[in-house]
C-alpha atoms as a PDB file:
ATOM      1  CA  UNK A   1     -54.005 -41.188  65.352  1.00  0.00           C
ATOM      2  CA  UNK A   2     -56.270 -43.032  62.800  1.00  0.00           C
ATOM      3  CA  UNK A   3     -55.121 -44.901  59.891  1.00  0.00           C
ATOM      4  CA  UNK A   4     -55.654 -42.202  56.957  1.00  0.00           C
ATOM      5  CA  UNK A   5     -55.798 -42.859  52.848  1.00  0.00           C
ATOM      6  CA  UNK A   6     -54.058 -40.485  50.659  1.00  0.00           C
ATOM      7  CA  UNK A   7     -56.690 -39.666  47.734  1.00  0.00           C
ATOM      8  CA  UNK A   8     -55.214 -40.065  44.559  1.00  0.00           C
ATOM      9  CA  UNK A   9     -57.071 -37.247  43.082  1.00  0.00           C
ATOM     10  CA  UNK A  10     -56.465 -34.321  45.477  1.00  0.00           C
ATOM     11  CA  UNK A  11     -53.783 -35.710  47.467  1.00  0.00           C
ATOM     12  CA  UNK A  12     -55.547 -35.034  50.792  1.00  0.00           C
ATOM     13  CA  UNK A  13     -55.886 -37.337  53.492  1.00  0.00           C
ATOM     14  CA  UNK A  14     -59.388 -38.901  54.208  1.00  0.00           C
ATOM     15  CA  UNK A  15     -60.193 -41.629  57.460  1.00  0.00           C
ATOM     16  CA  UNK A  16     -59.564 -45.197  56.065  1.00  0.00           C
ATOM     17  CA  UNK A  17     -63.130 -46.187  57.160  1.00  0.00           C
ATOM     18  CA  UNK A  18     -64.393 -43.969  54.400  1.00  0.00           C
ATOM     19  CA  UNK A  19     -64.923 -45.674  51.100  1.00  0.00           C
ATOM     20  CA  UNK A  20     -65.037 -41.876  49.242  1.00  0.00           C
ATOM     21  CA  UNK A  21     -63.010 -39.061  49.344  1.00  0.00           C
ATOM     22  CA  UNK A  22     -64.672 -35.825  51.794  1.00  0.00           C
ATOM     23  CA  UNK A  23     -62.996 -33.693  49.977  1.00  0.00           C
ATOM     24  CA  UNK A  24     -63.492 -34.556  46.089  1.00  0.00           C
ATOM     25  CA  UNK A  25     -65.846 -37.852  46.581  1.00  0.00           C
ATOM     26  CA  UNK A  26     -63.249 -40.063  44.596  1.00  0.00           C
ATOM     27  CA  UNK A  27     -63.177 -43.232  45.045  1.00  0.00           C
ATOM     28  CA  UNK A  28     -60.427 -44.390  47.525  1.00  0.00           C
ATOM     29  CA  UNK A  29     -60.961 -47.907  47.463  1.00  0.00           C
ATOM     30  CA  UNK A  30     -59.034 -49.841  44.771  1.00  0.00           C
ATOM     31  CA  UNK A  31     -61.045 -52.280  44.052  1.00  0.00           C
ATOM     32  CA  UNK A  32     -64.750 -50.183  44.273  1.00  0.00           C
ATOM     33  CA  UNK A  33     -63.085 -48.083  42.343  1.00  0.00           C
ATOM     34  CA  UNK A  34     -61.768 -50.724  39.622  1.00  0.00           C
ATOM     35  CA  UNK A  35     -65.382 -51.983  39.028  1.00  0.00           C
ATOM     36  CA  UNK A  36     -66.732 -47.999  38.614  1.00  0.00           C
ATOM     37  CA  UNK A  37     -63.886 -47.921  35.686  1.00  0.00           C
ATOM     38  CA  UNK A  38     -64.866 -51.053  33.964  1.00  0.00           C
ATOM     39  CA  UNK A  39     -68.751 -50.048  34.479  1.00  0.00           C
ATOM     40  CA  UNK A  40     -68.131 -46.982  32.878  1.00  0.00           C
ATOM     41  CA  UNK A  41     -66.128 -48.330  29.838  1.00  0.00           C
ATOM     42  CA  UNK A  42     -68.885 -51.112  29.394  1.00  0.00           C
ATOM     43  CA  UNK A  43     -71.271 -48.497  29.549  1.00  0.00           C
ATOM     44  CA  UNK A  44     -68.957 -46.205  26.928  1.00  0.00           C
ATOM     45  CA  UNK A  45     -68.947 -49.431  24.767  1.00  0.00           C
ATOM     46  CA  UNK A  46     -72.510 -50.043  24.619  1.00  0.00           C
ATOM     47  CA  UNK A  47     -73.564 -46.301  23.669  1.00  0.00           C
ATOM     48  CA  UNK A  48     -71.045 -46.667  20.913  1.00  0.00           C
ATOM     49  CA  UNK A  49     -72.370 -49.948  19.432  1.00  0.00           C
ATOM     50  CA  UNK A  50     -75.539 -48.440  19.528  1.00  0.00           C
ATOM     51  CA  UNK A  51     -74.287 -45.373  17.678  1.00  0.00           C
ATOM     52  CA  UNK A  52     -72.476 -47.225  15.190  1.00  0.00           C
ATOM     53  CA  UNK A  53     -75.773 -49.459  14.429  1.00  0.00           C
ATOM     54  CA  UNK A  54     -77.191 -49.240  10.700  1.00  0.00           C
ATOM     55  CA  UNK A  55     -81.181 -48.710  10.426  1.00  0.00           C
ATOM     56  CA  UNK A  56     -81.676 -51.975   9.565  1.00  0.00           C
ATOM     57  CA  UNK A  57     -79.890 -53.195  12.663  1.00  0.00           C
ATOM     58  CA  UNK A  58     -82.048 -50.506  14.387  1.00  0.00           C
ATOM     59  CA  UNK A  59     -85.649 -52.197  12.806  1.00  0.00           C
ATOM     60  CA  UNK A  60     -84.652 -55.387  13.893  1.00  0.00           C
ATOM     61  CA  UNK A  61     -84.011 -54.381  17.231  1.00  0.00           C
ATOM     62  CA  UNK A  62     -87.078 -52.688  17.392  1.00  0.00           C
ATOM     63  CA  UNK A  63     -89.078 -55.820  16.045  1.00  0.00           C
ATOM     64  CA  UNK A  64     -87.412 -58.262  18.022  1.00  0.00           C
ATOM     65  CA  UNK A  65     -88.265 -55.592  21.480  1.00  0.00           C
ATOM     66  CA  UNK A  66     -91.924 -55.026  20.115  1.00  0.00           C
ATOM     67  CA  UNK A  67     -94.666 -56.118  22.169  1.00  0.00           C
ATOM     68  CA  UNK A  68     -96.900 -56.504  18.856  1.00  0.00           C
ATOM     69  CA  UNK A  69     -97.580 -59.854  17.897  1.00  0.00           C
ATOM     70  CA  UNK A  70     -97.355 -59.451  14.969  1.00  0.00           C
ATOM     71  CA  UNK A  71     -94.295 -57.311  15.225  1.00  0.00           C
ATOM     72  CA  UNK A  72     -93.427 -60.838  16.944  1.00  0.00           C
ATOM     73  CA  UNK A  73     -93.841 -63.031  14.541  1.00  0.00           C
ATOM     74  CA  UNK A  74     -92.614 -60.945  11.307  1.00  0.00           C
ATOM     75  CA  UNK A  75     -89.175 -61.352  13.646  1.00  0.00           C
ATOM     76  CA  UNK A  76     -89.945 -64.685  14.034  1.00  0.00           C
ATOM     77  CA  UNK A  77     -90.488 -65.833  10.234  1.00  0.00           C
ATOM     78  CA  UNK A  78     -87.392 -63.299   9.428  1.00  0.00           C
ATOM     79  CA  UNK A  79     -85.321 -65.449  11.877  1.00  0.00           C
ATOM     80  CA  UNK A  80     -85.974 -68.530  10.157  1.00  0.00           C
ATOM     81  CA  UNK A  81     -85.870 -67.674   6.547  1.00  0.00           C
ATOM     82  CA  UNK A  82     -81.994 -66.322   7.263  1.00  0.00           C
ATOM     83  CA  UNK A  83     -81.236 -69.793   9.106  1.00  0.00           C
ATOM     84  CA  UNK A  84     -82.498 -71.710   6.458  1.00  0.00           C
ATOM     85  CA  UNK A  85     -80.667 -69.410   3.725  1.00  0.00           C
ATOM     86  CA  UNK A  86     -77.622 -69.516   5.907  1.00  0.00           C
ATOM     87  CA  UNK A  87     -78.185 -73.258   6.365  1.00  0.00           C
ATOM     88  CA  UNK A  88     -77.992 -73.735   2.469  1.00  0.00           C
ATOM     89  CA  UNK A  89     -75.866 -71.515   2.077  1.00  0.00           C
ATOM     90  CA  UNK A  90     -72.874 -73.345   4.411  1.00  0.00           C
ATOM     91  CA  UNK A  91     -73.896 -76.705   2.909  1.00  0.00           C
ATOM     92  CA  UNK A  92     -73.038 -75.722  -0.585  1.00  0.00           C
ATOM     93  CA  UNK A  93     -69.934 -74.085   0.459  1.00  0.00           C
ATOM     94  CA  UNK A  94     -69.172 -77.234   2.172  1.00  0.00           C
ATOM     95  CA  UNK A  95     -69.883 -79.192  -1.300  1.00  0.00           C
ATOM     96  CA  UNK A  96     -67.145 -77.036  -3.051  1.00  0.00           C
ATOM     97  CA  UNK A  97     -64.643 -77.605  -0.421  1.00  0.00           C
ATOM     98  CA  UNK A  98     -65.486 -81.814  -0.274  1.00  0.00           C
ATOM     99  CA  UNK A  99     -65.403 -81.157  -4.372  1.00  0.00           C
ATOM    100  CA  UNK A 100     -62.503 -79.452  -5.007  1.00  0.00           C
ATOM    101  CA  UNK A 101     -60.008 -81.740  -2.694  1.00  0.00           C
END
């Protein structure tokens, strides 16, 4: 007799050599089947942060992907006019707080 996995989805029993189920094609290996689980919530996670993006999120994705130079460096020049806003930006809020105690 060979050793024999019980498949957790149709409870028949399937050779241990086999890595799938022959009846369903489940996975019966725990831990091939733990990284098909977290590659499909990663991949559930990253259609929904694309759904959930704003168009402006979308145009600078687009930009930033473009193979236009001067889609390139309109992302560019964006990019560092908001670190030098941000940059002024934290320093003044780190005045107030040296300011007010």
């Amino acid at each position: 007799m060979t050793n024999q996995r019980k498949c957790h989805d149709c409870g028949k029993w399937t050779d241990s050599s086999e890595n799938y189920c022959v009846f369903c094609d489940a996975t019966l290996d725990p831990v091939l089947r733990a990284k098909e689980e977290k590659a499909e919530r990663d991949r559930i996670a990253r259609e929904k942060k694309l759904l959930a993006e704003t168009k402006f999120e979308k145009y600078l994705r687009s930009l930033q992907e473009s193979e236009k130079p001067g889609h390139q460096i309109f992302f560019k020049v964006l990019n560092v006019a908001f670190t030098i806003y941000m940059g002024v930006l934290s320093f003044f809020i780190w005045l107030i707080a040296l300011i007010s105690g």
